[in-house]
C-alpha atoms as a PDB file:
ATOM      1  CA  UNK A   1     114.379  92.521  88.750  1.00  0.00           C
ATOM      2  CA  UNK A   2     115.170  88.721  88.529  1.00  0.00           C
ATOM      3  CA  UNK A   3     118.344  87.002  90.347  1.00  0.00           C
ATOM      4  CA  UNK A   4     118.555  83.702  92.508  1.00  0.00           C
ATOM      5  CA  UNK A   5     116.568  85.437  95.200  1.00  0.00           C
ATOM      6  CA  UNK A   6     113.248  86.470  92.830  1.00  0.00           C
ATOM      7  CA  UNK A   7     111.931  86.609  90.004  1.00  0.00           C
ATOM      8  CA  UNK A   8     109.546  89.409  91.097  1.00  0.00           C
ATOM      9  CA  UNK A   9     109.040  92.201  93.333  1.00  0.00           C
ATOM     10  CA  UNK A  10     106.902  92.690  96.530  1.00  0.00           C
ATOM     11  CA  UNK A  11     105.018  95.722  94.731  1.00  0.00           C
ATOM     12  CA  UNK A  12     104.599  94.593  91.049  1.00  0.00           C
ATOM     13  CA  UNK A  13     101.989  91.228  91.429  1.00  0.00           C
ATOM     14  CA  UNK A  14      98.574  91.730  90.832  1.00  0.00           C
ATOM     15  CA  UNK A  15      95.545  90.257  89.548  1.00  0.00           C
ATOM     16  CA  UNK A  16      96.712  89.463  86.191  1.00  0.00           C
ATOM     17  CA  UNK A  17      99.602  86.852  87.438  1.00  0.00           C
ATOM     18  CA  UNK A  18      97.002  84.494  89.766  1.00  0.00           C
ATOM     19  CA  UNK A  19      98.007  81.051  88.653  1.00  0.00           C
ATOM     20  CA  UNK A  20     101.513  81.993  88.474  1.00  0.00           C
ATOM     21  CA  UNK A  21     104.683  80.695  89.912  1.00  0.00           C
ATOM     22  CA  UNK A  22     106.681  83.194  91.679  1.00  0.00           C
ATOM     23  CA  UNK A  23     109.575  83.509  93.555  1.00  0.00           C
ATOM     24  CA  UNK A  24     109.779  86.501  96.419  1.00  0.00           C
ATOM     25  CA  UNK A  25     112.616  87.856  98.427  1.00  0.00           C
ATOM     26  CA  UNK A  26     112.391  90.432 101.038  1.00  0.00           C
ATOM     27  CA  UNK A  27     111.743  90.853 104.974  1.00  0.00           C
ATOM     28  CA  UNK A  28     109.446  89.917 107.071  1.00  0.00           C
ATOM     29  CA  UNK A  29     106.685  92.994 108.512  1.00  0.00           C
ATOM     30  CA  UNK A  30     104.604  91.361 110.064  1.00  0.00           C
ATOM     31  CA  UNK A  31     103.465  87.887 110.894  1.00  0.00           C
ATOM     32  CA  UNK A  32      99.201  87.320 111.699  1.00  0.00           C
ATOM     33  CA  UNK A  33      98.418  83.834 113.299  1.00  0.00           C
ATOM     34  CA  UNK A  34      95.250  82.639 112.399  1.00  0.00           C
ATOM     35  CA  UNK A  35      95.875  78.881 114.303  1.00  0.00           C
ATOM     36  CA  UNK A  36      95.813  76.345 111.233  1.00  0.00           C
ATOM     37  CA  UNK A  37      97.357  79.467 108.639  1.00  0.00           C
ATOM     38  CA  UNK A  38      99.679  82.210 108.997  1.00  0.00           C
ATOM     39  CA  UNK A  39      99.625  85.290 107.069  1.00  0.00           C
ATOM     40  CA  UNK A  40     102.582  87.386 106.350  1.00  0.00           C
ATOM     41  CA  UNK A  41     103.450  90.628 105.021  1.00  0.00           C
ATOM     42  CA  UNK A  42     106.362  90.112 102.926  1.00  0.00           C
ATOM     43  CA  UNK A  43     108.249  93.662 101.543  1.00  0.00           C
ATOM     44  CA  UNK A  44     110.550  94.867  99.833  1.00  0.00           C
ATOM     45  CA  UNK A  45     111.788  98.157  98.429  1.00  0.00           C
ATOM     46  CA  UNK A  46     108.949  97.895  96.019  1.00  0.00           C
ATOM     47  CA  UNK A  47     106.142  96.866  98.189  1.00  0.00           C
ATOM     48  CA  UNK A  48     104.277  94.888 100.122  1.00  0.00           C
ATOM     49  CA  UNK A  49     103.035  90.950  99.162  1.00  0.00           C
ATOM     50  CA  UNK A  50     100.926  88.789 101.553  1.00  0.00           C
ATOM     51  CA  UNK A  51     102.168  85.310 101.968  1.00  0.00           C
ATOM     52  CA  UNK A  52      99.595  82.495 103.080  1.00  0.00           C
ATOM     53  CA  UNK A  53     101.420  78.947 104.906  1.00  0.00           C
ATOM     54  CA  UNK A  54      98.831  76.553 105.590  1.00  0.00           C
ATOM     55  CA  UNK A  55     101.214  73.895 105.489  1.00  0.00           C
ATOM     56  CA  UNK A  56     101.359  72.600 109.516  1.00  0.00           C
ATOM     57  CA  UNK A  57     105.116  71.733 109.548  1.00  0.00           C
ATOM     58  CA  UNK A  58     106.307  75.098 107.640  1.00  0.00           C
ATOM     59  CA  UNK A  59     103.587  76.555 110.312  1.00  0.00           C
ATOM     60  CA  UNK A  60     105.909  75.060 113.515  1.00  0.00           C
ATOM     61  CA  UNK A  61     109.399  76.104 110.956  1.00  0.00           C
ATOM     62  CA  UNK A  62     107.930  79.454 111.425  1.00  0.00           C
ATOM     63  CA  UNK A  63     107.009  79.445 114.907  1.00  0.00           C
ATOM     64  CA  UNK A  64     110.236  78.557 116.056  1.00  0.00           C
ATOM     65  CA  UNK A  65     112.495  80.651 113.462  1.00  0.00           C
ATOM     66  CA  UNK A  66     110.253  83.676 111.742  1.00  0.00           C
ATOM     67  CA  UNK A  67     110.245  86.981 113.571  1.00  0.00           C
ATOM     68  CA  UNK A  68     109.993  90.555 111.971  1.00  0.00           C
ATOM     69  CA  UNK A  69     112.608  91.947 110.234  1.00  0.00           C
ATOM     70  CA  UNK A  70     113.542  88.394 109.335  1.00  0.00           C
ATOM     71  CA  UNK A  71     114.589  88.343 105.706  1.00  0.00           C
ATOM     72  CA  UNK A  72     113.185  85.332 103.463  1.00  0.00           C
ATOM     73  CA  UNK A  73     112.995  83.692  99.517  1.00  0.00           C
ATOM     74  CA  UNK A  74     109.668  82.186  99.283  1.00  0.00           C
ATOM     75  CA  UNK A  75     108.406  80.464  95.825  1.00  0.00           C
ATOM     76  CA  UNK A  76     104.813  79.716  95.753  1.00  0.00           C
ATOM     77  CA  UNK A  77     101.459  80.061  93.563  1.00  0.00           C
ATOM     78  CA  UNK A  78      99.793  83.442  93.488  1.00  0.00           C
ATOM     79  CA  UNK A  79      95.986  83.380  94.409  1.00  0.00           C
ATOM     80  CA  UNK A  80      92.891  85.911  94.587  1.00  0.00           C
ATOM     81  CA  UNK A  81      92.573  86.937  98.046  1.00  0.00           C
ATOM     82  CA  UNK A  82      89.316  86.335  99.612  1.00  0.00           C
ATOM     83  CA  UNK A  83      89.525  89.713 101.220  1.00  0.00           C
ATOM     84  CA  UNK A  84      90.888  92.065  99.208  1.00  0.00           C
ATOM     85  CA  UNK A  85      92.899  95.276 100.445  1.00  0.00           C
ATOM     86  CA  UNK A  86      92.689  98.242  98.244  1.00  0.00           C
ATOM     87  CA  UNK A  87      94.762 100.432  99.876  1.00  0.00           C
ATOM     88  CA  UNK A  88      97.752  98.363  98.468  1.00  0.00           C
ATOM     89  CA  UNK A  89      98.604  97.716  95.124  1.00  0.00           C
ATOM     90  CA  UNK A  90      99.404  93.445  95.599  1.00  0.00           C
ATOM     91  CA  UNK A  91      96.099  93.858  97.210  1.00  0.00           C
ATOM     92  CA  UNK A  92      94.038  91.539  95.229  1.00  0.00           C
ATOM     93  CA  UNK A  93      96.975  88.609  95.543  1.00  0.00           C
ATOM     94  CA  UNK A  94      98.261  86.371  97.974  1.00  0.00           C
ATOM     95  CA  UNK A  95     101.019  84.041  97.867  1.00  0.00           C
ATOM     96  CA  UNK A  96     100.928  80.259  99.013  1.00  0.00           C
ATOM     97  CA  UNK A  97     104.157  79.602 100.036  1.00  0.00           C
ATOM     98  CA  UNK A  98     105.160  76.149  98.749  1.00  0.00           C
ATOM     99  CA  UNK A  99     106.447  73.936 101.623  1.00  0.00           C
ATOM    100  CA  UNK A 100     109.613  73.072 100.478  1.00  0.00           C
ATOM    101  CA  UNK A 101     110.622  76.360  99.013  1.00  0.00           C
ATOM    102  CA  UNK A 102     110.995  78.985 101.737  1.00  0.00           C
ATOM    103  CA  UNK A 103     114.505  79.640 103.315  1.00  0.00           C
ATOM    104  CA  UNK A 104     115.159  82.095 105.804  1.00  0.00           C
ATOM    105  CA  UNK A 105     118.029  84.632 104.599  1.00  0.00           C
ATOM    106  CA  UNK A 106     119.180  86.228 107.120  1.00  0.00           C
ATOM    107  CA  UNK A 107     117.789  86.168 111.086  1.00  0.00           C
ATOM    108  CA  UNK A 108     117.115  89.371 113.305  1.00  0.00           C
ATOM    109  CA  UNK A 109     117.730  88.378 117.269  1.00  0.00           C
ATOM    110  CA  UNK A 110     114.772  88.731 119.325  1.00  0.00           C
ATOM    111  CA  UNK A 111     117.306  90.428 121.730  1.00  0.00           C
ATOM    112  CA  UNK A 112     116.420  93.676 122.321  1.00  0.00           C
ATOM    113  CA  UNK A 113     119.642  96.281 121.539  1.00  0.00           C
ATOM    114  CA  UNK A 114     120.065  99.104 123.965  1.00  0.00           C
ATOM    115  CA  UNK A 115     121.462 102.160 123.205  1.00  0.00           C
ATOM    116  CA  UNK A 116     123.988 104.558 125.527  1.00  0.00           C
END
């Protein structure tokens, strides 16, 4: 499913497109800090990707801007993950997000709603 957002899905890279270019569009699930890289699980209504920033000013972007249910366009390289999951199909892949090419969508308040 290509359009300005992406050029691929959250559940449809694998193993065969490491080396790749891809665009990805689709909201944040959860966000893992691991000091000098952040890890993201990117999804959509396809799947699940895992992002990789290692980039320290995208890394302080996020930090101030990036909460769940954030939703995001990210280009970047697909790699072979290290760690591999295989309880997901993207789970051989990762994304490196390229610095310049992320750009938050649409931004979910950190205020909590309340319900009467």
């Amino acid at each position: 499913m290509k359009n300005i957002y992406r050029d691929h899905n959250c559940g449809e890279l694998n193993i065969k497109n490491v080396g790749q270019n891809v665009k990805l569009a689709g909201w944040v699930q959860r966000i893992r800090n691991l000091g000098a890289m952040k890890f993201i699980d990117l999804r959509d209504e396809f799947g699940i990707t895992q992002l990789v920033i290692s980039d320290e000013e995208k890394i302080k972007d996020i930090k101030e801007n990036l909460v769940t249910e954030c939703v995001i366009c990210v280009e970047g390289k697909v790699l072979e993950r290290t760690n591999k999951n295989d309880k997901i199909p993207t789970g051989e892949i990762e994304i490196e997000v390229n610095a310049k090419m992320y750009f938050l969508l649409k931004l979910i308040q950190k205020k909590s709603i309340y319900l009467l």
